[in-house]
N, C-alpha and C. Protein backbone atom coordinates (compact mmCIF):
# COMPACT_ATOMS: atom_id res chain seq x y z
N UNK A 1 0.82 -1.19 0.00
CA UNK A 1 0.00 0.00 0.00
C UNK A 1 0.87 1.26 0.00
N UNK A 2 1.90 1.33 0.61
CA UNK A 2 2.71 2.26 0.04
C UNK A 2 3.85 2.59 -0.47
N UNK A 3 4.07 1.50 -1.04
CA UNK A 3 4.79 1.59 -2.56
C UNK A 3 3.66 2.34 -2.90
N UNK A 4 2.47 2.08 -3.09
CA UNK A 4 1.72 2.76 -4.37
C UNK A 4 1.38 4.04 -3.92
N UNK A 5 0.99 4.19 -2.94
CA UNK A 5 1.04 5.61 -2.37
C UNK A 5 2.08 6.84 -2.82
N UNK A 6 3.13 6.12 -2.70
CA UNK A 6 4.50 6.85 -3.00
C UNK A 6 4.69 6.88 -4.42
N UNK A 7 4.85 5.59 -4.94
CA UNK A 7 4.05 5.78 -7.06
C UNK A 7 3.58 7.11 -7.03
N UNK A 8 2.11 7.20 -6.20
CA UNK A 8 1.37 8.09 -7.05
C UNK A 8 1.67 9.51 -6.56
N UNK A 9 2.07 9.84 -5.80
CA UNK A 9 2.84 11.48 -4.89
C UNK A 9 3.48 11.12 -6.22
N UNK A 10 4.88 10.80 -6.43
CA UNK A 10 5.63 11.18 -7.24
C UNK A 10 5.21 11.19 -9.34
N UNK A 11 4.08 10.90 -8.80
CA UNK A 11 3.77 10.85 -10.47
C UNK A 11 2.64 12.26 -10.61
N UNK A 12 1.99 12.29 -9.64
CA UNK A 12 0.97 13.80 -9.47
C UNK A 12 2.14 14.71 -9.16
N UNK A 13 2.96 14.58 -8.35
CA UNK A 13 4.56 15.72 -8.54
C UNK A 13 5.21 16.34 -9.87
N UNK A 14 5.43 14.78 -10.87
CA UNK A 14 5.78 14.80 -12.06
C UNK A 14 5.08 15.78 -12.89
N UNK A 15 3.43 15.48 -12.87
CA UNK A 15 2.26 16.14 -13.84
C UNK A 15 2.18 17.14 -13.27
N UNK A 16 2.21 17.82 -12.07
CA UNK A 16 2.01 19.23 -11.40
C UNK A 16 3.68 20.10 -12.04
N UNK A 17 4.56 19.26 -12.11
CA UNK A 17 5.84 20.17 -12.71
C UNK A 17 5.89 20.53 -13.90
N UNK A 18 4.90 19.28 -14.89
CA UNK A 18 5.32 19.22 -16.18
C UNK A 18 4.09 20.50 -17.03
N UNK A 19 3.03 20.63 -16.36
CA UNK A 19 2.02 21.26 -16.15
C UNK A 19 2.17 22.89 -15.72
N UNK A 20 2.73 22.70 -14.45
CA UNK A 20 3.65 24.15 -14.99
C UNK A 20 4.22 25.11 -15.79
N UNK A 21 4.67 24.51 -16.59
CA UNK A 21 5.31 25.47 -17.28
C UNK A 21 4.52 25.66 -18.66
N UNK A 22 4.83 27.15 -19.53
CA UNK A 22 4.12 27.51 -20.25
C UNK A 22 4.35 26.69 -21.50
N UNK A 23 4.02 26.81 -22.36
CA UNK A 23 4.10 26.70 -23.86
C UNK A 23 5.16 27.90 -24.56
N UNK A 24 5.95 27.65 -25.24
CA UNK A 24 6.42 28.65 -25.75
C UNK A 24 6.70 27.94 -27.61
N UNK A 25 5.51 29.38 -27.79
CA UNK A 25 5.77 28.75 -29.41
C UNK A 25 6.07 29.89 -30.69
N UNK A 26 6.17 29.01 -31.73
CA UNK A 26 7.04 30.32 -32.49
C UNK A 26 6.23 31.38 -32.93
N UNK A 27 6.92 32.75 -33.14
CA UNK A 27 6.05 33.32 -33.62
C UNK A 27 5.81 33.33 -35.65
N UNK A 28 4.63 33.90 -35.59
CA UNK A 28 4.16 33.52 -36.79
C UNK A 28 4.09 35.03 -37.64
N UNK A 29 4.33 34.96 -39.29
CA UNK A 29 4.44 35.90 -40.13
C UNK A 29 5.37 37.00 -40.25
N UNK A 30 5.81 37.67 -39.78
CA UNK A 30 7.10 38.32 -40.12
C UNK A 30 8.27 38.04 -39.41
N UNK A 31 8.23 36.73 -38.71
CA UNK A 31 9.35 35.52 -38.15
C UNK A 31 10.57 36.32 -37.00
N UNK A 32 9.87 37.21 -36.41
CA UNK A 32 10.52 37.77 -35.22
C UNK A 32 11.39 39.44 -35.97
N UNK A 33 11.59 39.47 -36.58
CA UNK A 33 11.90 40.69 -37.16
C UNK A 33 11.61 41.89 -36.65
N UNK A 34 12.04 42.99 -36.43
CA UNK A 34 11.36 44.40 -36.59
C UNK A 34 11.75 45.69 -37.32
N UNK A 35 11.71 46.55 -37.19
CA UNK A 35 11.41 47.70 -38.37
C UNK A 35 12.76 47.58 -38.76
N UNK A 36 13.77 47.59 -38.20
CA UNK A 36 15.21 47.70 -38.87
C UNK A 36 15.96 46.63 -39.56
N UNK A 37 14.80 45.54 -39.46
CA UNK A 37 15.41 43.93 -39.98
C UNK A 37 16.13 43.15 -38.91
N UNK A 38 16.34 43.71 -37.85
CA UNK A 38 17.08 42.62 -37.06
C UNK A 38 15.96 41.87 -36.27
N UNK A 39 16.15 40.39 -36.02
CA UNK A 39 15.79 39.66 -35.41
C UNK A 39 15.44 39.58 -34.00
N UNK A 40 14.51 39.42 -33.50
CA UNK A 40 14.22 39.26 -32.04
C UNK A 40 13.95 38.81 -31.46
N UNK A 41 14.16 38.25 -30.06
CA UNK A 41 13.78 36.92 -29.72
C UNK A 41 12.49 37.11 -28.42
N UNK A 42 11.03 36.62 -27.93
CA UNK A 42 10.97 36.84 -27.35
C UNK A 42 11.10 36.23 -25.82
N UNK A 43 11.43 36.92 -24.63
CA UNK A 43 11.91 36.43 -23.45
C UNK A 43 10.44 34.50 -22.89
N UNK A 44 11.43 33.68 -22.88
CA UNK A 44 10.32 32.41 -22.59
C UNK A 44 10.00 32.81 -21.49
N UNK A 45 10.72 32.68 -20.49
CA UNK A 45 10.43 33.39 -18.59
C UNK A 45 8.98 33.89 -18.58
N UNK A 46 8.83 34.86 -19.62
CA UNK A 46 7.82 36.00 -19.49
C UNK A 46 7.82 37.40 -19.34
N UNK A 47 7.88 37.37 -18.15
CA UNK A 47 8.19 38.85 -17.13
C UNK A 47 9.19 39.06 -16.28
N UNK A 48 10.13 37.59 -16.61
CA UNK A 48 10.81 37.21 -15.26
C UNK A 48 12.33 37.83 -15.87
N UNK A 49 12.90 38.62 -15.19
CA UNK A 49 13.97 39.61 -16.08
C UNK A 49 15.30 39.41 -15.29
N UNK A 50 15.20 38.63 -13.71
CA UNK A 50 16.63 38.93 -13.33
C UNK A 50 16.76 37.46 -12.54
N UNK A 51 17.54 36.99 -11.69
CA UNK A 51 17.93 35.63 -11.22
C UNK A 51 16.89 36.00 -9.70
N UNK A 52 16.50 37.07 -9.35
CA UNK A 52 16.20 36.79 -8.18
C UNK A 52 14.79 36.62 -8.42
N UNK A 53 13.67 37.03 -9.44
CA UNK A 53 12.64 36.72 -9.72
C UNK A 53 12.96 35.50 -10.34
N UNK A 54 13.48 34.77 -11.24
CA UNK A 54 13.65 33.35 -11.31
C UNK A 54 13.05 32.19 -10.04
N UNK A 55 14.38 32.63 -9.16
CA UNK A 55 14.09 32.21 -7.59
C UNK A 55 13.11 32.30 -7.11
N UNK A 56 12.81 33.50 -7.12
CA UNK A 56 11.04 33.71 -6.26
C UNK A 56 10.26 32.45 -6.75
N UNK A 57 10.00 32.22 -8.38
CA UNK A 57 9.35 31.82 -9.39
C UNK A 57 9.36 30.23 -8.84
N UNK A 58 10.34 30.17 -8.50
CA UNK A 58 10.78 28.54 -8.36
C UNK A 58 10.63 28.15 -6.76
N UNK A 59 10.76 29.25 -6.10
CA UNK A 59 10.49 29.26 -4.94
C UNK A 59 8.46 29.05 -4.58
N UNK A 60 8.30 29.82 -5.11
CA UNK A 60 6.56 29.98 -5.15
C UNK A 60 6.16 28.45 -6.12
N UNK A 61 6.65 27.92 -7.02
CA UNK A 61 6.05 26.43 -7.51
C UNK A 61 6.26 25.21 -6.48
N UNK A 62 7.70 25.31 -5.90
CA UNK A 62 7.99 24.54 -4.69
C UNK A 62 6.79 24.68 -3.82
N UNK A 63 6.55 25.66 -3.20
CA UNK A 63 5.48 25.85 -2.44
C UNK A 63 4.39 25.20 -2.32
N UNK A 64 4.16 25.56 -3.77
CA UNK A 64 2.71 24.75 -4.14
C UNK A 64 2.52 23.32 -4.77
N UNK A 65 3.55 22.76 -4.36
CA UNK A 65 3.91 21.53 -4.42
C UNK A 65 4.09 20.88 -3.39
N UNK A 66 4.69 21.49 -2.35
CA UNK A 66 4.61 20.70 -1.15
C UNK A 66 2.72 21.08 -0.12
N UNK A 67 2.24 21.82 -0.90
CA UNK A 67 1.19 22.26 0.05
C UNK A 67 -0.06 21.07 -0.93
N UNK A 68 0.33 20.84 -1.93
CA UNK A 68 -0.06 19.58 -2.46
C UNK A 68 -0.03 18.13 -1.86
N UNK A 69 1.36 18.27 -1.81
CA UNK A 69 1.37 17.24 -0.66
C UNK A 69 1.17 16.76 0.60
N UNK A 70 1.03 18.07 1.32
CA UNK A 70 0.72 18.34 2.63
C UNK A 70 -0.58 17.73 2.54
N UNK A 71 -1.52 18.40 1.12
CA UNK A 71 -3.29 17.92 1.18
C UNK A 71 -3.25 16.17 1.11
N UNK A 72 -2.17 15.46 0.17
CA UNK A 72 -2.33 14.30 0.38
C UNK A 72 -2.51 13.61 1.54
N UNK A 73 -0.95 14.18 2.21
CA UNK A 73 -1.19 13.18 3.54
C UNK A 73 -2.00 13.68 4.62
N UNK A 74 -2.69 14.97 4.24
CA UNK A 74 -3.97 14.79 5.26
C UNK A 74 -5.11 13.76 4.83
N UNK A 75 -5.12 13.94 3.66
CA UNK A 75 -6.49 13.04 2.96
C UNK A 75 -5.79 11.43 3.56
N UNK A 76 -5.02 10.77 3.52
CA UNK A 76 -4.30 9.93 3.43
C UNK A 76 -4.10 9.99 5.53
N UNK A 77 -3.92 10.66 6.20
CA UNK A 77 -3.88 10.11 7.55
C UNK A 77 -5.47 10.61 8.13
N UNK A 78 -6.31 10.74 7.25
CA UNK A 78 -7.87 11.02 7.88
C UNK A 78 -8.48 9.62 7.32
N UNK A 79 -7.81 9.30 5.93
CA UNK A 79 -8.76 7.67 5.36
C UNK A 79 -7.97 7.27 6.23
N UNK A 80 -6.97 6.53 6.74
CA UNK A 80 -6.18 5.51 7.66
C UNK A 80 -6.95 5.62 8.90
N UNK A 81 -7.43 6.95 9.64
CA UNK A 81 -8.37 7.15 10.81
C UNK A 81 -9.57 6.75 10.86
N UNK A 82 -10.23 6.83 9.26
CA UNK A 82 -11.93 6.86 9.73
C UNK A 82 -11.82 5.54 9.18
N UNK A 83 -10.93 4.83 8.53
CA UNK A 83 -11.23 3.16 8.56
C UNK A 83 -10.31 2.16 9.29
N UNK A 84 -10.16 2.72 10.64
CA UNK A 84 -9.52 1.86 11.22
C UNK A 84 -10.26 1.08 11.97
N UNK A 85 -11.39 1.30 12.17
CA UNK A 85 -12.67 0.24 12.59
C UNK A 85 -12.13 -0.01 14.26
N UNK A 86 -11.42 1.00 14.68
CA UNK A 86 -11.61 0.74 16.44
C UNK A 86 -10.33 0.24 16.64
N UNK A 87 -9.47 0.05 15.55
CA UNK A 87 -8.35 -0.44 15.79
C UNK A 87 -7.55 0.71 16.15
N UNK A 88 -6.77 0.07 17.50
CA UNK A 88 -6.25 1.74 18.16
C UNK A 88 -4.90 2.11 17.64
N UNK A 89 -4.17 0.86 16.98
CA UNK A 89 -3.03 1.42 16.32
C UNK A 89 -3.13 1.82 14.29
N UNK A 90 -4.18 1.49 14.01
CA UNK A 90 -4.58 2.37 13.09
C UNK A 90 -5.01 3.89 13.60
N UNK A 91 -5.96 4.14 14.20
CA UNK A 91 -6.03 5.49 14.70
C UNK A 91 -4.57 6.13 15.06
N UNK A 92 -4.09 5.63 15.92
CA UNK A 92 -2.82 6.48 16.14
C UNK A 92 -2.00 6.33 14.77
N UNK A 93 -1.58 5.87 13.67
CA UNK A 93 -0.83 5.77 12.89
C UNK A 93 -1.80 7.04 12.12
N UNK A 94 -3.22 7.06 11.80
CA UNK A 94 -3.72 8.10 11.07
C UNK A 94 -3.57 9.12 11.63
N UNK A 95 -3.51 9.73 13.09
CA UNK A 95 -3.46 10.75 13.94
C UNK A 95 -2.00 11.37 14.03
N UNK A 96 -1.13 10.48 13.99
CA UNK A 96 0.71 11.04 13.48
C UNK A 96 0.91 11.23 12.11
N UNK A 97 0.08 10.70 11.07
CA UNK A 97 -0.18 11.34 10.49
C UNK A 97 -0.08 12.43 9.78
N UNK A 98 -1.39 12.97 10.41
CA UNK A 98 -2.17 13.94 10.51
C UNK A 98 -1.12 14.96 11.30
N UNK A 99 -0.93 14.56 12.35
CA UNK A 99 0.48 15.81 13.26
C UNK A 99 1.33 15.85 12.67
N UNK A 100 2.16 15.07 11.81
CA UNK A 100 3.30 15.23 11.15
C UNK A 100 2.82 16.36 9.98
N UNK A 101 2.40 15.60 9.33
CA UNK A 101 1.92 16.77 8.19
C UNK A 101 1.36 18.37 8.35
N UNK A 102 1.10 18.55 9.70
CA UNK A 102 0.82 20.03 10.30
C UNK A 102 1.85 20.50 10.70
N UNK A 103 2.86 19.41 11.16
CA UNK A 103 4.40 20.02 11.73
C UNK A 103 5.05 20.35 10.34
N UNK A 104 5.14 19.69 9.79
CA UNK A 104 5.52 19.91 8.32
C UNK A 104 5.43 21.08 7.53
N UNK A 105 4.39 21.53 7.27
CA UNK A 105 3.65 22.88 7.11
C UNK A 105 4.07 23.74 8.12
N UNK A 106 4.26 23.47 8.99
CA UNK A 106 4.53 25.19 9.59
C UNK A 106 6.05 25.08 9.57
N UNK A 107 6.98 24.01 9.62
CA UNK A 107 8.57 24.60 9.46
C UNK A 107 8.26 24.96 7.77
N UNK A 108 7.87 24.28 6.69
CA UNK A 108 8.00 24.75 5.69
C UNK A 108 7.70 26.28 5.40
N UNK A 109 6.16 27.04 6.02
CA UNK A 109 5.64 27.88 5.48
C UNK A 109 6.68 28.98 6.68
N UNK A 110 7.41 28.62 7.76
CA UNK A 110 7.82 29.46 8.67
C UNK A 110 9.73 29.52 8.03
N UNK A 111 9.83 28.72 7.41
CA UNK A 111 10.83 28.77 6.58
C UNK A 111 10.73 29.86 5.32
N UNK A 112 9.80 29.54 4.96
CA UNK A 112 9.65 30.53 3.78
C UNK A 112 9.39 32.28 4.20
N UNK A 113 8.67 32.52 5.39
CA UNK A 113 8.47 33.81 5.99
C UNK A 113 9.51 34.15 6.50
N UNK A 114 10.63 33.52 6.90
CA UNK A 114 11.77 33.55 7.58
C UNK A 114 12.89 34.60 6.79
N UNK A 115 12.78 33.34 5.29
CA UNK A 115 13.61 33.88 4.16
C UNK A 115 13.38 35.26 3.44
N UNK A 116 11.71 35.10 3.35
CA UNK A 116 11.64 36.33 2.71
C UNK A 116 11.46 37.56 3.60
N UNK A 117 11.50 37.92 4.61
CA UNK A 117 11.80 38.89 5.56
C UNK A 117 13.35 39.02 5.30
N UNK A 118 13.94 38.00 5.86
CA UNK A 118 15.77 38.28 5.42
C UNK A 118 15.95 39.08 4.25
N UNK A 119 15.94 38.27 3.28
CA UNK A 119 16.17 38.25 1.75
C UNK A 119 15.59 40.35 1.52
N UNK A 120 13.99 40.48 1.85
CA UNK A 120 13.67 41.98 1.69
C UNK A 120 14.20 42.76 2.67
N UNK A 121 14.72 42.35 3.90
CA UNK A 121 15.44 43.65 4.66
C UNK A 121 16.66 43.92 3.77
N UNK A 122 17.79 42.75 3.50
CA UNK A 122 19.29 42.67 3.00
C UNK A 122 19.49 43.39 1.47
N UNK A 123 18.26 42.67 0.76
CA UNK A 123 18.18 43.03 -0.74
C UNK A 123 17.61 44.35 -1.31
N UNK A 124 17.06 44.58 0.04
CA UNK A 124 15.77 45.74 -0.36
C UNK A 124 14.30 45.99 -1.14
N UNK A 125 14.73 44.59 -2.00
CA UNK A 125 13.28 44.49 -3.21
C UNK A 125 12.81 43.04 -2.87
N UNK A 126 11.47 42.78 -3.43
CA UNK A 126 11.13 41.38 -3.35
C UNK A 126 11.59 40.68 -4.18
N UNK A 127 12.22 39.52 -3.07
CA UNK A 127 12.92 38.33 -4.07
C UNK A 127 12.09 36.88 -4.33
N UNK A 128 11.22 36.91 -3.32
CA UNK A 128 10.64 35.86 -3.18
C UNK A 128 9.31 36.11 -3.48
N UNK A 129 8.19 35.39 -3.98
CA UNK A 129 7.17 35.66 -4.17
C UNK A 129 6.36 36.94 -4.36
């Protein structure tokens, strides 16, 4: 049961990364050109112009990847709880769980408030999200 458990986190991980990212496709009819004839390329990123918005960028998908996962193993230590049928070491295995994955979440999300307070006093601009 969890081998497959773990299969499927890492394959909904896979499709949430691969899913991410945009499309970037060519442009069409005067093939990137502009008024003076030189060629132009446009930026794939988007909007994203320097290494520390990169970071943010990658920082903020991480995020929402582990807060993905966080939802699994709640869904995942609440089914282990409500079908443990009275069995008291199923309950406690769904109930640690359940605490782990809340402990989890707050070093992660207290990690991340941590950084980006640092990062905007030192840097001065937002680097992170």
């Amino acid at each position: 049961m969890k081998k497959y458990f773990f299969v499927f986190c890492l394959l909904f991980c896979f499709s949430l990364f691969i899913c991410g990212f945009n499309v970037v496709l060519a442009q069409s009819g005067t093939g990137g050109s502009n008024a003076n004839g030189s060629i132009s390329l446009t930026n794939p990123l988007g909007s994203i112009n320097s290494p520390q918005a990169l970071i943010g960028k990658i920082i903020t998908s991480v995020l929402g990847i582990v807060g993905s996962l966080a939802l699994l193993m709640f869904v995942y230590g609440g089914l282990i709880w409500m079908t443990s049928s009275g069995n008291q070491e199923k309950v406690k295995q769904g109930r640690d769980t359940l605490m782990w994955a809340a402990i989890g979440l707050v070093v992660i999300f207290s990690a991340y408030a941590l950084t980006r307070v640092l990062l905007n006093s030192v840097v001065g601009n937002s680097v992170v999200g």
